[in-house]
C-alpha atoms as a PDB file:
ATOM      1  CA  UNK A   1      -3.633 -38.585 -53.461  1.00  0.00           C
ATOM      2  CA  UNK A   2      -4.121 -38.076 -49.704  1.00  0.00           C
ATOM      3  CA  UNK A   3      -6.316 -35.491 -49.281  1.00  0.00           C
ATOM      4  CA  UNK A   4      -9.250 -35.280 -47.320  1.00  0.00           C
ATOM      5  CA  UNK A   5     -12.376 -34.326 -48.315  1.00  0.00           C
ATOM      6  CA  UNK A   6     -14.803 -32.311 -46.201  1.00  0.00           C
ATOM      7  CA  UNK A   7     -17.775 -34.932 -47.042  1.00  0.00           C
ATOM      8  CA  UNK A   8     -15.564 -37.747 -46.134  1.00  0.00           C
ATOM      9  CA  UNK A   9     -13.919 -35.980 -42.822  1.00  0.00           C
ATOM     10  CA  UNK A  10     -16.426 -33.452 -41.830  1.00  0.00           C
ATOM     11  CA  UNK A  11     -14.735 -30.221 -40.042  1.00  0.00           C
ATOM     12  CA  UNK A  12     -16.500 -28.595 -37.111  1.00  0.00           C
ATOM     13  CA  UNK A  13     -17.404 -25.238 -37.680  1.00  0.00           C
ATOM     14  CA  UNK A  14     -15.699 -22.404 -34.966  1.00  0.00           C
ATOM     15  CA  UNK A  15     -17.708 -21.506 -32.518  1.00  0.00           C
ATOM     16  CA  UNK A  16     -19.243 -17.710 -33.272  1.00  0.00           C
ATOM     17  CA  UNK A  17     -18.230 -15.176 -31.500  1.00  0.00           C
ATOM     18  CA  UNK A  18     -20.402 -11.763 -31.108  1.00  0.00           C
ATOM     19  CA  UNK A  19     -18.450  -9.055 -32.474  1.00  0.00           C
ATOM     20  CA  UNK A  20     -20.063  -6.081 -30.179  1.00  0.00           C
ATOM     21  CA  UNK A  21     -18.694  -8.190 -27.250  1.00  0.00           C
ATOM     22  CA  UNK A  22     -15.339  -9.305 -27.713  1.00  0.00           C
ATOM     23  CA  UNK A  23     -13.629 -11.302 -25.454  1.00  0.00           C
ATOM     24  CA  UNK A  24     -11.618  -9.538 -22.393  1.00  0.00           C
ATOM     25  CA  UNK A  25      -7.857  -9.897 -22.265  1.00  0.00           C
ATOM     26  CA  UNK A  26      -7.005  -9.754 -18.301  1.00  0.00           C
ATOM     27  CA  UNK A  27      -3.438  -8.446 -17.742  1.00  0.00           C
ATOM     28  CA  UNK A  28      -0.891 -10.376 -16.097  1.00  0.00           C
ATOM     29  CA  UNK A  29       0.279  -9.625 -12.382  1.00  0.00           C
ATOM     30  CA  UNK A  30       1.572  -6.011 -12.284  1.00  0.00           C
ATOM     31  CA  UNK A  31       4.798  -5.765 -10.122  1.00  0.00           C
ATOM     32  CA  UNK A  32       3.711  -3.202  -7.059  1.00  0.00           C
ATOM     33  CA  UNK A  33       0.277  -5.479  -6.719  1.00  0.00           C
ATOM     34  CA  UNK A  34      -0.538  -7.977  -3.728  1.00  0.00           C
ATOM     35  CA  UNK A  35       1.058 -11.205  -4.485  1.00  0.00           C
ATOM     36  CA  UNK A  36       4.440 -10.159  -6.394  1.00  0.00           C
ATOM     37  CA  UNK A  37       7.856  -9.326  -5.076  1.00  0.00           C
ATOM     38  CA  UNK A  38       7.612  -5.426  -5.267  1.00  0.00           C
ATOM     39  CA  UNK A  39       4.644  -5.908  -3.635  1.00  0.00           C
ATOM     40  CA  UNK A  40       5.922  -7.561  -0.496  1.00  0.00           C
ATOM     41  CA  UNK A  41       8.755  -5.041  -1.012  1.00  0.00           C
ATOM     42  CA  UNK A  42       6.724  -1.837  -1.076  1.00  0.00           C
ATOM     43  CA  UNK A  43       4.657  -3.799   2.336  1.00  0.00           C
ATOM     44  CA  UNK A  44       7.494  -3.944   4.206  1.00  0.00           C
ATOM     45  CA  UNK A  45       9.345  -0.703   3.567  1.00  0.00           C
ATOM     46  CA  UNK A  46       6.033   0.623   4.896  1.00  0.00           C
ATOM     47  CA  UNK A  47       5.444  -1.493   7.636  1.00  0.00           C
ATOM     48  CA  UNK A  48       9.560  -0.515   8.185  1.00  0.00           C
ATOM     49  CA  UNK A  49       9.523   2.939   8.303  1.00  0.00           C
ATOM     50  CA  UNK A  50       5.917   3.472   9.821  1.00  0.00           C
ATOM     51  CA  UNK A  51       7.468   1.040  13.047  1.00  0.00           C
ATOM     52  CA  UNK A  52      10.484   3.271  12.841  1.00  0.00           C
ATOM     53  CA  UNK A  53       8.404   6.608  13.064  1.00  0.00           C
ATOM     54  CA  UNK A  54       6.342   5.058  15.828  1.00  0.00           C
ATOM     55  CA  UNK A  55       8.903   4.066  18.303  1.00  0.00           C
ATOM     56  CA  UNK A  56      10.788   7.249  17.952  1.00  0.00           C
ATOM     57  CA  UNK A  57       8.093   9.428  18.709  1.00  0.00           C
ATOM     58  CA  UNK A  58       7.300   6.942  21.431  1.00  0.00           C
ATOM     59  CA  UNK A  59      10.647   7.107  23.068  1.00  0.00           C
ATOM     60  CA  UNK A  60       9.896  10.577  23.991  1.00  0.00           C
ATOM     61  CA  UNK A  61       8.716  11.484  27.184  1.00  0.00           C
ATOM     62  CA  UNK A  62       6.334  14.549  26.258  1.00  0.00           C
ATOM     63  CA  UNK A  63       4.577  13.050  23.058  1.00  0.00           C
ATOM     64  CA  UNK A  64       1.513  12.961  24.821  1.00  0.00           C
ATOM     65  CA  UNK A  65       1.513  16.714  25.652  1.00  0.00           C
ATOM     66  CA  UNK A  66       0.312  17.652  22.004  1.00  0.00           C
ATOM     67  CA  UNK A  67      -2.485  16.191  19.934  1.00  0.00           C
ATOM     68  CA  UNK A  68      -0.221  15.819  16.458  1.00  0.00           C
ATOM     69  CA  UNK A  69       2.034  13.823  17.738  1.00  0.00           C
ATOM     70  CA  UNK A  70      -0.691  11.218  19.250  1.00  0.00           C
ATOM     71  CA  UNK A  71      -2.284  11.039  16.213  1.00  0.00           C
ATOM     72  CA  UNK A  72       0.991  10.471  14.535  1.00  0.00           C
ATOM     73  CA  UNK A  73       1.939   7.418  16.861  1.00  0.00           C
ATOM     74  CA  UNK A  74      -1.876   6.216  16.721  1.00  0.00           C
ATOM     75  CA  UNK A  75      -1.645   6.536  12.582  1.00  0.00           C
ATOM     76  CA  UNK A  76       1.637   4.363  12.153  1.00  0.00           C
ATOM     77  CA  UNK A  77       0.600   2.071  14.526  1.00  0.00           C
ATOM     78  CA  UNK A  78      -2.206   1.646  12.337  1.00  0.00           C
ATOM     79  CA  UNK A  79      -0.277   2.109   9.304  1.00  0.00           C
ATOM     80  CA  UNK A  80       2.146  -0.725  10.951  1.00  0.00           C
ATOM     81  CA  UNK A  81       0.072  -3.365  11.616  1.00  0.00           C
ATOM     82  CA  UNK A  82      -1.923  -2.791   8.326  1.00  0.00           C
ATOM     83  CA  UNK A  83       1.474  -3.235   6.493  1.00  0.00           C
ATOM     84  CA  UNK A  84       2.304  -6.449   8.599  1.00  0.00           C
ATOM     85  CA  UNK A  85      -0.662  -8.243   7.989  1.00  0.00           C
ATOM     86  CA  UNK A  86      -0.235  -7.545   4.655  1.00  0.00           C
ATOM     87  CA  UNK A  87       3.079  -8.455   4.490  1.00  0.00           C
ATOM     88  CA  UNK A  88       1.953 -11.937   6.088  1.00  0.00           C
ATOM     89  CA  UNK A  89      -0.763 -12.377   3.309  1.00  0.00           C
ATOM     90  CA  UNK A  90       2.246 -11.390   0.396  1.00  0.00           C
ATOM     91  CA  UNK A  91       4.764 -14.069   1.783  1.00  0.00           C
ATOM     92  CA  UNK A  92       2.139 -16.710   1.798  1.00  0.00           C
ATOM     93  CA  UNK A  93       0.853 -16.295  -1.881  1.00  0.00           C
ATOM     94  CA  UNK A  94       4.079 -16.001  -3.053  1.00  0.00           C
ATOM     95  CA  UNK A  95       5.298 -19.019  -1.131  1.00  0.00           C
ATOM     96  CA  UNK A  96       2.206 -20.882  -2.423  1.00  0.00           C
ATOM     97  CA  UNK A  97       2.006 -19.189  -6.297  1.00  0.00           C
ATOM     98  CA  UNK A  98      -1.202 -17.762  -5.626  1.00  0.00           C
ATOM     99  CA  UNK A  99      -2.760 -15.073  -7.547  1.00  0.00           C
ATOM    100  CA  UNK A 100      -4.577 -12.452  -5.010  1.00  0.00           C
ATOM    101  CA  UNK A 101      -7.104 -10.605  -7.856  1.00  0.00           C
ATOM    102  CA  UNK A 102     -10.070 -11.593  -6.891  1.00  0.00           C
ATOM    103  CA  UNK A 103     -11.999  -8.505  -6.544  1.00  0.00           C
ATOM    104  CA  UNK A 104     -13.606  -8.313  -2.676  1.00  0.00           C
ATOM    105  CA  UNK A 105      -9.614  -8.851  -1.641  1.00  0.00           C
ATOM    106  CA  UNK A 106      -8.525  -5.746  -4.205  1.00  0.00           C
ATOM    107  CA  UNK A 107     -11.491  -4.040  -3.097  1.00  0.00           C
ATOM    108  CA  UNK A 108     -10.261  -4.243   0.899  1.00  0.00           C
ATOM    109  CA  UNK A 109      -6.484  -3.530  -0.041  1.00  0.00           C
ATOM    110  CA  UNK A 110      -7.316  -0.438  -1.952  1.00  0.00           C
ATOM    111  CA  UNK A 111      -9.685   0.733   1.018  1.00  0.00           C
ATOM    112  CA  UNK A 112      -7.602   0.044   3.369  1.00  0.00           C
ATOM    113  CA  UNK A 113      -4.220   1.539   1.735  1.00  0.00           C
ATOM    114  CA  UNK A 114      -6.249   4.887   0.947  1.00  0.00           C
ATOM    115  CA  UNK A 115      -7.583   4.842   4.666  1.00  0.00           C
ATOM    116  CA  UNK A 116      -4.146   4.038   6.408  1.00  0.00           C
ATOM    117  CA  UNK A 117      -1.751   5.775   3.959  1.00  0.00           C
ATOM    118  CA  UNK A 118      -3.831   8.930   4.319  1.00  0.00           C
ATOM    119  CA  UNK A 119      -4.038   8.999   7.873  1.00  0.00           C
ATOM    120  CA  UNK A 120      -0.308   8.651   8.199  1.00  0.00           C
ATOM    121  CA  UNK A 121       0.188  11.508   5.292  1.00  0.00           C
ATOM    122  CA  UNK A 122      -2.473  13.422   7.579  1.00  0.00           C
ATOM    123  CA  UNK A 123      -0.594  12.846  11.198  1.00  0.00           C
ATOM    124  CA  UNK A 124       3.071  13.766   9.017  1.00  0.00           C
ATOM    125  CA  UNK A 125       1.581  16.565   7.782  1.00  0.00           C
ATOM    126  CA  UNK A 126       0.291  17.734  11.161  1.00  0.00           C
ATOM    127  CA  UNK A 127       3.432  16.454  12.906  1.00  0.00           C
ATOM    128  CA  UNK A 128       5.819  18.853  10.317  1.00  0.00           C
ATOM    129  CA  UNK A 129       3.621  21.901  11.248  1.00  0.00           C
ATOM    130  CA  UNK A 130       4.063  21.475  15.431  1.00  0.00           C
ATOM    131  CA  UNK A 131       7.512  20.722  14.721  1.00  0.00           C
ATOM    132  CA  UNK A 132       8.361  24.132  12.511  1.00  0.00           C
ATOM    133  CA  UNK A 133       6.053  25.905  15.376  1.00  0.00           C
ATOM    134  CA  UNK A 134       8.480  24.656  18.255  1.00  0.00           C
ATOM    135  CA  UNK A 135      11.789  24.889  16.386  1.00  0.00           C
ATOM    136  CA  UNK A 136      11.177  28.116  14.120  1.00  0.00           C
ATOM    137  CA  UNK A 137       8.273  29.966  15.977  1.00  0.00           C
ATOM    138  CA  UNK A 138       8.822  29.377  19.970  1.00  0.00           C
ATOM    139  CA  UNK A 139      12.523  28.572  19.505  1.00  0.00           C
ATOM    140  CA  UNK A 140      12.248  26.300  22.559  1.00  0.00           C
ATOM    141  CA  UNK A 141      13.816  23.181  20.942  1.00  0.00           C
ATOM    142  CA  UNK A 142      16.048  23.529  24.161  1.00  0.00           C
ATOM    143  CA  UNK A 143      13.397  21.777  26.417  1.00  0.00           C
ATOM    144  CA  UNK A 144      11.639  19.674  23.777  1.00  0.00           C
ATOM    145  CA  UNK A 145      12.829  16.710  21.787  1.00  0.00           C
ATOM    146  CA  UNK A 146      12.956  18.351  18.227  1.00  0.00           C
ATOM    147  CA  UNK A 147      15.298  15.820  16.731  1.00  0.00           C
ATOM    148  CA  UNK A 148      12.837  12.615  17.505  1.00  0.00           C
ATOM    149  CA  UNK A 149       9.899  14.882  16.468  1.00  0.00           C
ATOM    150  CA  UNK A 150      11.298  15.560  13.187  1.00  0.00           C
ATOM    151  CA  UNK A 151      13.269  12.268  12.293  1.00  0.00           C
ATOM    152  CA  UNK A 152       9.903  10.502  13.732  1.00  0.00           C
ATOM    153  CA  UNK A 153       7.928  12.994  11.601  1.00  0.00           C
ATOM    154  CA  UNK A 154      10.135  12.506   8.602  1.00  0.00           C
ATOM    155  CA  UNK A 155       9.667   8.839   8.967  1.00  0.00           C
ATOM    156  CA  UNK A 156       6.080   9.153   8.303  1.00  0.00           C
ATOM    157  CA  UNK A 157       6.353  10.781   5.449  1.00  0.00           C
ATOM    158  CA  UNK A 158       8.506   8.150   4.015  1.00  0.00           C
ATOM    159  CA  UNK A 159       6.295   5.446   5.240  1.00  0.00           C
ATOM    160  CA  UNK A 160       3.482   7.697   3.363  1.00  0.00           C
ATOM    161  CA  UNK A 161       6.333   7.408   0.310  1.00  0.00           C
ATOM    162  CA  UNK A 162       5.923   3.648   0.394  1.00  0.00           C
ATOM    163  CA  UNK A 163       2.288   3.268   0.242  1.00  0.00           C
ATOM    164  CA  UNK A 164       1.082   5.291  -1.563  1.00  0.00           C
ATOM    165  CA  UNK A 165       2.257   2.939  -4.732  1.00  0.00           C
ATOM    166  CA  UNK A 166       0.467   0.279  -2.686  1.00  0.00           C
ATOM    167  CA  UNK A 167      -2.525   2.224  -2.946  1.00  0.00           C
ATOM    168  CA  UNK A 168      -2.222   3.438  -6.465  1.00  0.00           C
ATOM    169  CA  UNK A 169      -1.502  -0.360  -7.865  1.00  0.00           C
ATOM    170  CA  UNK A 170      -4.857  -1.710  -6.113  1.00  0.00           C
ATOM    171  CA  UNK A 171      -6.949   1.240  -7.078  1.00  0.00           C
ATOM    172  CA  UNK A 172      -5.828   0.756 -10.882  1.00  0.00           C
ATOM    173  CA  UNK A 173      -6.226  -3.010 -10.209  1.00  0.00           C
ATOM    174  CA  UNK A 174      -9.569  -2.433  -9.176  1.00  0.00           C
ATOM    175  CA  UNK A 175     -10.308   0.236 -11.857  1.00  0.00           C
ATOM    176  CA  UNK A 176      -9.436  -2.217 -14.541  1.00  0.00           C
ATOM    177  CA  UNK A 177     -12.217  -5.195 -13.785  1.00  0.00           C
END
């Protein structure tokens, strides 16, 4: 008979664990969060669209004449090059098979998508409500550029449409540490 004996082959013992304190079980990547390919995705639909709005609005020659629609081409231009940097950073830990969870870089994508994707949802928002004034209210889209302002303004919104998901993702990311 081959059998081992525990005083001949003595067996190591597993090491306790405390039951009040199991171990945590991290999730894997989430699709939509920095790093994967919905990720980048979501980035540069946002960066996309945000550009889009921006040029528009700055192809006009009387944006400047009303504060919405500065504060509309000074939120997606923040909202553009927020997306683009980000964008940057997705392509290069994808290209590399990095992991970006650590919690100080969650913690500045989650500020940083609530700051820029509600300033752009802010400047749409204000944006919509000039542009209903001059088309519905004054009926003077005659002498003003109501298409850009509303294709610019819808734009925005759909830039908004993209990141908030950014936003969301890191915020649950961060929730879940």
């Amino acid at each position: 008979m081959n059998v081992s004996h525990a005083s001949v082959h003595p067996v190591e013992d597993p090491p306790a664990t405390e039951v009040d304190n199991p171990p945590r079980v991290r999730m894997d990547d989430i699709e939509g969060m920095p790093g994967t390919l919905l990720g980048l995705a979501l980035r540069f639909f946002q960066f996309l669209f945000a550009a889009a709005a921006l040029c528009v609005m700055a192809s006009t020659s009387d944006f400047p004449s009303v504060t919405a629609f500065c504060y509309l081409v000074a939120a997606t231009g923040l909202q553009s090059l927020w997306s683009l940097a980000l964008v940057i950073v997705d392509v290069y830990a994808i290209m590399v098979k990095r992991s970006l969870q650590n919690r100080r870089l969650v913690s500045l994508f989650a500020i940083g998508d609530g700051v820029t994707s509600t300033l752009t949802f802010a400047a749409a928002c204000a944006s919509a409500g000039i542009t209903v004034l001059i088309d519905n209210d004054l009926n003077s889209c005659a002498q003003n550029h109501c298409v850009q302002f509303e294709t610019s303004t819808a734009l925005a919104f759909i830039s908004w449409f993209a990141a908030l998901p950014s936003f969301l993702f890191n915020f649950w990311s961060l929730a879940s540490r």
